[in-house]
PDB file of N, CA and C in Angstrom:
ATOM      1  N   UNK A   1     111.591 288.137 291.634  1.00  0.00           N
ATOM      2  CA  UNK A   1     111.450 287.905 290.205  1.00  0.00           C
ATOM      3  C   UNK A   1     111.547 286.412 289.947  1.00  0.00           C
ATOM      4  N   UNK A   2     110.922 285.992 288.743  1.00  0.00           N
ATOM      5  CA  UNK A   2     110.820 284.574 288.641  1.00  0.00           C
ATOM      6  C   UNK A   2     112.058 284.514 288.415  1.00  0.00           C
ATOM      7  N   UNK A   3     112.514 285.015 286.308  1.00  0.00           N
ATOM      8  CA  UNK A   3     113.242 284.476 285.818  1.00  0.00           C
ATOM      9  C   UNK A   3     113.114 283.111 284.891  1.00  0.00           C
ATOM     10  N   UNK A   4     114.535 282.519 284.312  1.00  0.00           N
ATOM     11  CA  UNK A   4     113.927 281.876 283.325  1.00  0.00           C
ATOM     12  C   UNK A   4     113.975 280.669 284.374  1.00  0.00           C
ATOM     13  N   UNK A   5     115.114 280.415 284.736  1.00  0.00           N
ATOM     14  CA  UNK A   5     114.789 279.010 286.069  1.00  0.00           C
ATOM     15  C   UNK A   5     113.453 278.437 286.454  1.00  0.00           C
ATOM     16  N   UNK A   6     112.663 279.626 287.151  1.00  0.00           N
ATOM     17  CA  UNK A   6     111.755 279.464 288.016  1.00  0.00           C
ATOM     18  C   UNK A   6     111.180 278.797 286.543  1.00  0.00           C
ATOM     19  N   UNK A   7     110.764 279.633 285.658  1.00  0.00           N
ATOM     20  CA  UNK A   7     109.768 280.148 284.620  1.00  0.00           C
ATOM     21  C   UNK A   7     109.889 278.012 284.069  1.00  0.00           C
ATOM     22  N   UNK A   8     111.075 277.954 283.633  1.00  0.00           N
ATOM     23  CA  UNK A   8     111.099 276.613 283.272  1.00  0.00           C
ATOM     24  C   UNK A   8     110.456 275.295 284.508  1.00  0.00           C
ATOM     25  N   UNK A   9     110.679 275.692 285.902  1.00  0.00           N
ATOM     26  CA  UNK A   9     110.056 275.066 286.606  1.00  0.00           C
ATOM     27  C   UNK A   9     108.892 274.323 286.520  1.00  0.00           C
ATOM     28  N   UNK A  10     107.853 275.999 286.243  1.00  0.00           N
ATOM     29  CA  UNK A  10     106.374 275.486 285.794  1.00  0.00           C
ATOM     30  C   UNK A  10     106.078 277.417 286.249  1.00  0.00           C
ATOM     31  N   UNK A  11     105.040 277.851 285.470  1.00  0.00           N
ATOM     32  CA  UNK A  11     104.614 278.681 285.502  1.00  0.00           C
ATOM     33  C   UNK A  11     102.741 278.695 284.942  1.00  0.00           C
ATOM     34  N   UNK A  12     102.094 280.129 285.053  1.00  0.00           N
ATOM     35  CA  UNK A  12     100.719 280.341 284.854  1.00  0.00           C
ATOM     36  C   UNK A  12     100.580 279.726 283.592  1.00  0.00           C
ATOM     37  N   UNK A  13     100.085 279.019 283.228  1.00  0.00           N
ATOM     38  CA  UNK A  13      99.742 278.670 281.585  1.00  0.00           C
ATOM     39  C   UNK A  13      99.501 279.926 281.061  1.00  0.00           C
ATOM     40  N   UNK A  14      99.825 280.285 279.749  1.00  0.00           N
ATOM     41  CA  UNK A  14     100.140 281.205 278.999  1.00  0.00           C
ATOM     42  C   UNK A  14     101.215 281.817 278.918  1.00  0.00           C
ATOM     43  N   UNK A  15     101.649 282.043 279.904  1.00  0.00           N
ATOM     44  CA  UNK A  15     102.827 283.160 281.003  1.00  0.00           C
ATOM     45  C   UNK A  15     103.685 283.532 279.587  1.00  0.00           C
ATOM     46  N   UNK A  16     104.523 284.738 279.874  1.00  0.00           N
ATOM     47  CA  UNK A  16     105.769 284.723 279.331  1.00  0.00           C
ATOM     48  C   UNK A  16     106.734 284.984 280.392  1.00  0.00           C
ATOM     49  N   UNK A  17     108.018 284.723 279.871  1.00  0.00           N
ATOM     50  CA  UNK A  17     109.194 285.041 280.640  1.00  0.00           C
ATOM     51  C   UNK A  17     109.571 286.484 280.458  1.00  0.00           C
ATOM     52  N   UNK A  18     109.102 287.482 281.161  1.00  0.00           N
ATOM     53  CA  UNK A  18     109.666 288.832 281.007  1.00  0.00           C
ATOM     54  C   UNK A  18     110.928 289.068 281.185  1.00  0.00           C
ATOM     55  N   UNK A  19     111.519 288.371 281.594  1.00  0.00           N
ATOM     56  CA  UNK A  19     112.695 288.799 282.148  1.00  0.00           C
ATOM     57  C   UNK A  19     113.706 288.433 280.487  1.00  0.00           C
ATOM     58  N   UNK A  20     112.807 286.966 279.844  1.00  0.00           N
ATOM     59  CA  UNK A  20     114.416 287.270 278.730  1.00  0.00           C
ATOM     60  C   UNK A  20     113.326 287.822 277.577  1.00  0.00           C
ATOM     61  N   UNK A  21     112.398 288.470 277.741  1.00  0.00           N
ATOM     62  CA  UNK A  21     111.508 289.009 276.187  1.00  0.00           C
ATOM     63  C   UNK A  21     111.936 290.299 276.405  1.00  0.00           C
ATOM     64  N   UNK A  22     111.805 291.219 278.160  1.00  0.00           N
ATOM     65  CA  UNK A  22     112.330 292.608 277.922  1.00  0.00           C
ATOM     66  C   UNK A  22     111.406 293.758 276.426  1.00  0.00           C
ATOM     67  N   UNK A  23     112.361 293.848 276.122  1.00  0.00           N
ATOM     68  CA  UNK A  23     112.183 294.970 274.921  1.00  0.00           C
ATOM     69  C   UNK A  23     111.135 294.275 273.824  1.00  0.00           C
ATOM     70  N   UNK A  24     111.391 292.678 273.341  1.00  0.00           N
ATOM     71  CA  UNK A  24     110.395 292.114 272.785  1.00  0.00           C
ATOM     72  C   UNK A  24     108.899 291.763 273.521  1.00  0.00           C
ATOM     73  N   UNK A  25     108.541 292.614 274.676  1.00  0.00           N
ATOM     74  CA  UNK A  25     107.240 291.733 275.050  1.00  0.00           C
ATOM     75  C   UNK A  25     106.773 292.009 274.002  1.00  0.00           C
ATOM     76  N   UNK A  26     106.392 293.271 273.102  1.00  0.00           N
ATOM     77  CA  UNK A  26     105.017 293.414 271.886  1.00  0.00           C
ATOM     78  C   UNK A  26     104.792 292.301 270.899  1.00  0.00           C
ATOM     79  N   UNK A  27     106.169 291.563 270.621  1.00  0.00           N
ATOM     80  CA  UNK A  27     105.906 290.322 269.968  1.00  0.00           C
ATOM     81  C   UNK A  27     104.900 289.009 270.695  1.00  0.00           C
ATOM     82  N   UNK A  28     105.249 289.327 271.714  1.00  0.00           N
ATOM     83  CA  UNK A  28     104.011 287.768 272.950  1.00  0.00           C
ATOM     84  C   UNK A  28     102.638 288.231 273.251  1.00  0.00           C
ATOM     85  N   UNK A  29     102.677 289.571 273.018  1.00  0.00           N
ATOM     86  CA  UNK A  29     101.454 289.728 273.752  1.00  0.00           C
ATOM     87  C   UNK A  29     100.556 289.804 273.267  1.00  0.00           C
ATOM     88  N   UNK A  30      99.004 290.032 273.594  1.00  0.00           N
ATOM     89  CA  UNK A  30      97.687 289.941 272.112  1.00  0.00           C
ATOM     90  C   UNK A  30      97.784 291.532 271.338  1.00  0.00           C
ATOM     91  N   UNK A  31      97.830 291.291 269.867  1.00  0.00           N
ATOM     92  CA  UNK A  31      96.928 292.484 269.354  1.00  0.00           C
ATOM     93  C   UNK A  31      96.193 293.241 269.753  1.00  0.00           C
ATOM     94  N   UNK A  32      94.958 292.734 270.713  1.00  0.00           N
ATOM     95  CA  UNK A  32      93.822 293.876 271.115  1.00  0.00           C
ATOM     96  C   UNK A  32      94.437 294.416 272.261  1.00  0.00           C
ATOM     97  N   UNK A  33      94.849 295.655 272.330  1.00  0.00           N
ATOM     98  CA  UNK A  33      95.389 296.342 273.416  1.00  0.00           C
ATOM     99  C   UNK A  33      94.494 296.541 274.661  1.00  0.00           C
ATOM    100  N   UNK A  34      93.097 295.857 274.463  1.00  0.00           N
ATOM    101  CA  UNK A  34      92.670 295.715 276.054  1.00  0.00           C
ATOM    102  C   UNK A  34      92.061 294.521 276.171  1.00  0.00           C
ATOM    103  N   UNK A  35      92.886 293.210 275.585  1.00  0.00           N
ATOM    104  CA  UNK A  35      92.834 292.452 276.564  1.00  0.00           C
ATOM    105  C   UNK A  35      93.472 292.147 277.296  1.00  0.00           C
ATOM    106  N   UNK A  36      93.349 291.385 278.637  1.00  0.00           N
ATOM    107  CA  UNK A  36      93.494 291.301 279.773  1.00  0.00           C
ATOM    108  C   UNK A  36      95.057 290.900 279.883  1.00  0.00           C
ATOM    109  N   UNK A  37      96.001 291.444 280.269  1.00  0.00           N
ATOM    110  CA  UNK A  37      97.335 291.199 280.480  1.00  0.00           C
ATOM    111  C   UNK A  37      97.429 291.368 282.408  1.00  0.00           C
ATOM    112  N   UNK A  38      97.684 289.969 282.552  1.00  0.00           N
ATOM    113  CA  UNK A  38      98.201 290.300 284.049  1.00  0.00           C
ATOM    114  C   UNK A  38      99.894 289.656 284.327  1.00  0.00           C
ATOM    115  N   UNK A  39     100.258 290.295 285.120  1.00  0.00           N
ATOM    116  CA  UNK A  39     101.752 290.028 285.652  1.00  0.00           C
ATOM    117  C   UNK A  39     101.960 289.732 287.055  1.00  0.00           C
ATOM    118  N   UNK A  40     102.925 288.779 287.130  1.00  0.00           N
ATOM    119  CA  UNK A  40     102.779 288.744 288.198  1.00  0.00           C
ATOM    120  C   UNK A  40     104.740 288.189 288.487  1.00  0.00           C
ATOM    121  N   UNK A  41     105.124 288.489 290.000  1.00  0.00           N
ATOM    122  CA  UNK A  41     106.458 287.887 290.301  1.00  0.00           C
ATOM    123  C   UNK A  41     105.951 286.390 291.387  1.00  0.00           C
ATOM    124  N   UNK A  42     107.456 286.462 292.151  1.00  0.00           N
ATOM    125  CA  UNK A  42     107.186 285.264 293.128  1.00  0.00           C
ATOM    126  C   UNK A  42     106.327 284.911 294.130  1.00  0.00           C
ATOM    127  N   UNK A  43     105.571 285.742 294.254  1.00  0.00           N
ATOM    128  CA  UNK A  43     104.727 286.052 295.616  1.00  0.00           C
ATOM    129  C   UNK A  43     104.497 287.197 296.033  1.00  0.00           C
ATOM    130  N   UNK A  44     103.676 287.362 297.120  1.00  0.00           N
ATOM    131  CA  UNK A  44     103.334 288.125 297.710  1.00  0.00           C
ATOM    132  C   UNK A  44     104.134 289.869 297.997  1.00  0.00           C
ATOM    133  N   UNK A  45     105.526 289.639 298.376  1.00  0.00           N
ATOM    134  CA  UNK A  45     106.011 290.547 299.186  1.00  0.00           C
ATOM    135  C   UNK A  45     107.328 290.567 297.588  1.00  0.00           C
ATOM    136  N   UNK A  46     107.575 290.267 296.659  1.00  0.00           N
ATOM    137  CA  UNK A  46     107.787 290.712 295.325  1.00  0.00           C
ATOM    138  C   UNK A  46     107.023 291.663 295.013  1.00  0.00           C
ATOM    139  N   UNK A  47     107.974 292.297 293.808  1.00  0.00           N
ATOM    140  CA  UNK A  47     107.407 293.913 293.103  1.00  0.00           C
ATOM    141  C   UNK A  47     108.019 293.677 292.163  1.00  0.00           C
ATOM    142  N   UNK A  48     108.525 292.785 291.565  1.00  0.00           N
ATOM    143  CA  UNK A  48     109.658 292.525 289.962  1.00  0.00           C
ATOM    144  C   UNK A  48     108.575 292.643 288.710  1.00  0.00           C
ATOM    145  N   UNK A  49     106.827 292.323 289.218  1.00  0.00           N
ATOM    146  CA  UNK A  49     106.271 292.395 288.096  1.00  0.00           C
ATOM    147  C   UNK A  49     105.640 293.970 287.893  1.00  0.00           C
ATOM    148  N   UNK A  50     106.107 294.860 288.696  1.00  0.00           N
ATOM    149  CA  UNK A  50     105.554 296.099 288.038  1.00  0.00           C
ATOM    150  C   UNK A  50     106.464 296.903 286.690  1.00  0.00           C
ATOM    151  N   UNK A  51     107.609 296.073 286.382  1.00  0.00           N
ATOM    152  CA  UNK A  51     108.400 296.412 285.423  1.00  0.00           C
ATOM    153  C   UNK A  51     107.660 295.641 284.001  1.00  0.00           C
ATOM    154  N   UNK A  52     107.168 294.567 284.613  1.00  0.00           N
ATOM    155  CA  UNK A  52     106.084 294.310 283.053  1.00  0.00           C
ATOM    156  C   UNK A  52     105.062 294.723 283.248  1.00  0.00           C
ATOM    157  N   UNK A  53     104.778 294.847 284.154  1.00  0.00           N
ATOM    158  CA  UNK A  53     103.108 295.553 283.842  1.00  0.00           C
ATOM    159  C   UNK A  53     103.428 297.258 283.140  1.00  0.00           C
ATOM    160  N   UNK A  54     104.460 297.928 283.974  1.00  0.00           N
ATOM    161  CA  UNK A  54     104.464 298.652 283.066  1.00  0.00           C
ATOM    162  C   UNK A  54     105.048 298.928 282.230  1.00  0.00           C
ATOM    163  N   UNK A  55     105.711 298.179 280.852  1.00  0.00           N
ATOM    164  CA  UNK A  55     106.247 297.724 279.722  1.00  0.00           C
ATOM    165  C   UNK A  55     104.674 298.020 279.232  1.00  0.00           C
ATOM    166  N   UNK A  56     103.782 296.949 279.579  1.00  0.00           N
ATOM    167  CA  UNK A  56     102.896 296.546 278.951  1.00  0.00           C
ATOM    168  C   UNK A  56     102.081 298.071 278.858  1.00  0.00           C
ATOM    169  N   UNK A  57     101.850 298.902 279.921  1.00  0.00           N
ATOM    170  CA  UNK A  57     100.704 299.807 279.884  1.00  0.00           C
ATOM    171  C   UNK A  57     101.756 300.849 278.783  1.00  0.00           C
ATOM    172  N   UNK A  58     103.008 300.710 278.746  1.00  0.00           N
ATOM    173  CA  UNK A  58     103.906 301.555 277.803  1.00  0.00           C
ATOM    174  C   UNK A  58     103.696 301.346 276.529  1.00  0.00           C
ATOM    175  N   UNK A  59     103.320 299.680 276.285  1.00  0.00           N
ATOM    176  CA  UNK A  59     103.015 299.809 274.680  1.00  0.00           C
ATOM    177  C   UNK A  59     101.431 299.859 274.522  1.00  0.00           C
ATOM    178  N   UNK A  60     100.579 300.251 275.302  1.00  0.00           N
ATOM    179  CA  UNK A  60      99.670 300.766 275.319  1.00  0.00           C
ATOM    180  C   UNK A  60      98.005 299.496 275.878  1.00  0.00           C
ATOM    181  N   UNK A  61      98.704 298.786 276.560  1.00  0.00           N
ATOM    182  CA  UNK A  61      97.588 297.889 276.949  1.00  0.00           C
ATOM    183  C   UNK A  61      96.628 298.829 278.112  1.00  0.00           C
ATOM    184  N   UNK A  62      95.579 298.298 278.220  1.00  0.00           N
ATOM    185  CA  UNK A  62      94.667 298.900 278.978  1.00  0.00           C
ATOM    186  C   UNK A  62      94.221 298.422 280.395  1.00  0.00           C
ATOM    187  N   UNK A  63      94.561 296.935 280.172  1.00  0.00           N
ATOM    188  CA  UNK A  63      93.788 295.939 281.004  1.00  0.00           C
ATOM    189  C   UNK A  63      95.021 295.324 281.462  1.00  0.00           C
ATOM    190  N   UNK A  64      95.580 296.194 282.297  1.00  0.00           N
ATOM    191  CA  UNK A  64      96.354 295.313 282.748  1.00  0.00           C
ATOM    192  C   UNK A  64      96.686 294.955 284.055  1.00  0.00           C
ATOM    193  N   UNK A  65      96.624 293.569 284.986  1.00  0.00           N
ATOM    194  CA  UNK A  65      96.593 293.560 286.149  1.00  0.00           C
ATOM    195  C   UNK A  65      97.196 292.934 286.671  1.00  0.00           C
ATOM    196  N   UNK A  66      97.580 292.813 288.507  1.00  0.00           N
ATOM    197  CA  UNK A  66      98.436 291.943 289.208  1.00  0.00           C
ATOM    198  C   UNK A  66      97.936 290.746 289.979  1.00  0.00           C
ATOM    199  N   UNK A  67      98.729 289.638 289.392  1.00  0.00           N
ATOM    200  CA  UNK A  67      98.043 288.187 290.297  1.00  0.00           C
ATOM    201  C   UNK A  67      99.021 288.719 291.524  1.00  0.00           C
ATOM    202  N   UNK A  68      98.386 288.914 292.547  1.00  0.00           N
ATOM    203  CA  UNK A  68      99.188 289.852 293.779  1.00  0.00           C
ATOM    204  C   UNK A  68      99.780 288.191 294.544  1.00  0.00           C
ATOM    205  N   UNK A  69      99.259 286.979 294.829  1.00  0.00           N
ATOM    206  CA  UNK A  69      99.673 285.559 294.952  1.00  0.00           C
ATOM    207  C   UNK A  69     100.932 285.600 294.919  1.00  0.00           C
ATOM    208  N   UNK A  70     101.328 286.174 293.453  1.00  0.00           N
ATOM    209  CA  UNK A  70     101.974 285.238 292.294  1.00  0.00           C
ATOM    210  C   UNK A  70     102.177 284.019 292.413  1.00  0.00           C
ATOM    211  N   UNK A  71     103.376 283.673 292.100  1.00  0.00           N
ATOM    212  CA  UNK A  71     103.653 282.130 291.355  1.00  0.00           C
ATOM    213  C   UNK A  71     103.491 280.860 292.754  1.00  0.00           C
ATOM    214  N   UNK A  72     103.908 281.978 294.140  1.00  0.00           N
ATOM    215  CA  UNK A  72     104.125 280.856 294.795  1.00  0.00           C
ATOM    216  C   UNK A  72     102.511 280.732 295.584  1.00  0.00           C
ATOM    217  N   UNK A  73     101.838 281.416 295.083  1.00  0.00           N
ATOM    218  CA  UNK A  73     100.293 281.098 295.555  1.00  0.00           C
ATOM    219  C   UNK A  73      99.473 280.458 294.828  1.00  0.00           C
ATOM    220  N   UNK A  74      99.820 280.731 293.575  1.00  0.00           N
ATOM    221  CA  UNK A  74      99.624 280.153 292.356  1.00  0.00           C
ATOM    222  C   UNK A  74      99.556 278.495 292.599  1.00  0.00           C
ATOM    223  N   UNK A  75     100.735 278.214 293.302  1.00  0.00           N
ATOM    224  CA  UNK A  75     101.536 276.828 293.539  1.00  0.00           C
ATOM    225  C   UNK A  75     100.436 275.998 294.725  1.00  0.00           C
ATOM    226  N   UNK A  76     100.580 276.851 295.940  1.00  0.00           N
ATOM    227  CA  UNK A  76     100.154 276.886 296.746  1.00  0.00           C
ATOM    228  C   UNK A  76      98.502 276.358 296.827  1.00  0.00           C
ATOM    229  N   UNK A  77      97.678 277.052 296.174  1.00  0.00           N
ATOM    230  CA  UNK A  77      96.093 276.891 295.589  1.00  0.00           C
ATOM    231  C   UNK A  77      96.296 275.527 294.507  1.00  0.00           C
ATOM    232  N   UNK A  78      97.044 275.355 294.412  1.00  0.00           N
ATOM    233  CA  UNK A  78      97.081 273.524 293.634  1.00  0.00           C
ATOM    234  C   UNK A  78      96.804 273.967 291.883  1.00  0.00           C
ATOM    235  N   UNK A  79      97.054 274.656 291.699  1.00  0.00           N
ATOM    236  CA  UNK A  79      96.619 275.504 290.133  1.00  0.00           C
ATOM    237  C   UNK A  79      97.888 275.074 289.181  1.00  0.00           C
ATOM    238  N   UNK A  80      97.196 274.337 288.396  1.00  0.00           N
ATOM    239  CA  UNK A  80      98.175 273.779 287.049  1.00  0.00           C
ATOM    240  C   UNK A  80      98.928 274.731 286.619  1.00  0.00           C
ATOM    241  N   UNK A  81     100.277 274.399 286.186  1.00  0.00           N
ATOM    242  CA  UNK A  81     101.185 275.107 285.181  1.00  0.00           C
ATOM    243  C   UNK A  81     101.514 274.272 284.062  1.00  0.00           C
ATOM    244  N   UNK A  82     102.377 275.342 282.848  1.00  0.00           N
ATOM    245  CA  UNK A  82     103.334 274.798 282.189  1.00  0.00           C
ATOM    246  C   UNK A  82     104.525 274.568 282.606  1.00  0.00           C
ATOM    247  N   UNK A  83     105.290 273.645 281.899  1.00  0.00           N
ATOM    248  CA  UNK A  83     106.398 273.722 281.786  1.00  0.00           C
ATOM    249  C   UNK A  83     107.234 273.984 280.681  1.00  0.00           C
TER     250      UNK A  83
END
């Protein structure tokens, strides 16, 4: 799992921090329930993001998928973040 640490590090542009939204993701996420929501944790051999992905398919998104990478491939491939 990232977390907020990692998350403040630098993360996917857009990203949210699932870990402190929890129960509020419906407030971050888009209106149209099928656009594209992907989740993702630290890497590869992480599974922390199937608890938002399925949050997300719970409040009824459609499109929702895994950067299977995650963050540290993300990193890895030279791919901009926020901070």
């Amino acid at each position: 799992m990232n977390g907020p640490s990692k998350y403040a590090e630098g993360h996917v542009p857009g990203a949210v921090d699932f870990s402190s939204k929890g129960a509020d993701l419906a407030s971050v996420l888009p209106a149209d329930k099928g656009a594209l929501v992907v989740a993702y944790c630290g890497g590869p051999q992480c599974s922390a993001y199937k608890a938002a992905a399925k949050k997300a398919a719970e409040l009824g998104y459609t499109n929702v998928k895994h950067l299977s990478a995650g963050r540290s491939g993300w990193l890895a491939a030279g791919e901009a973040v926020e901070k």
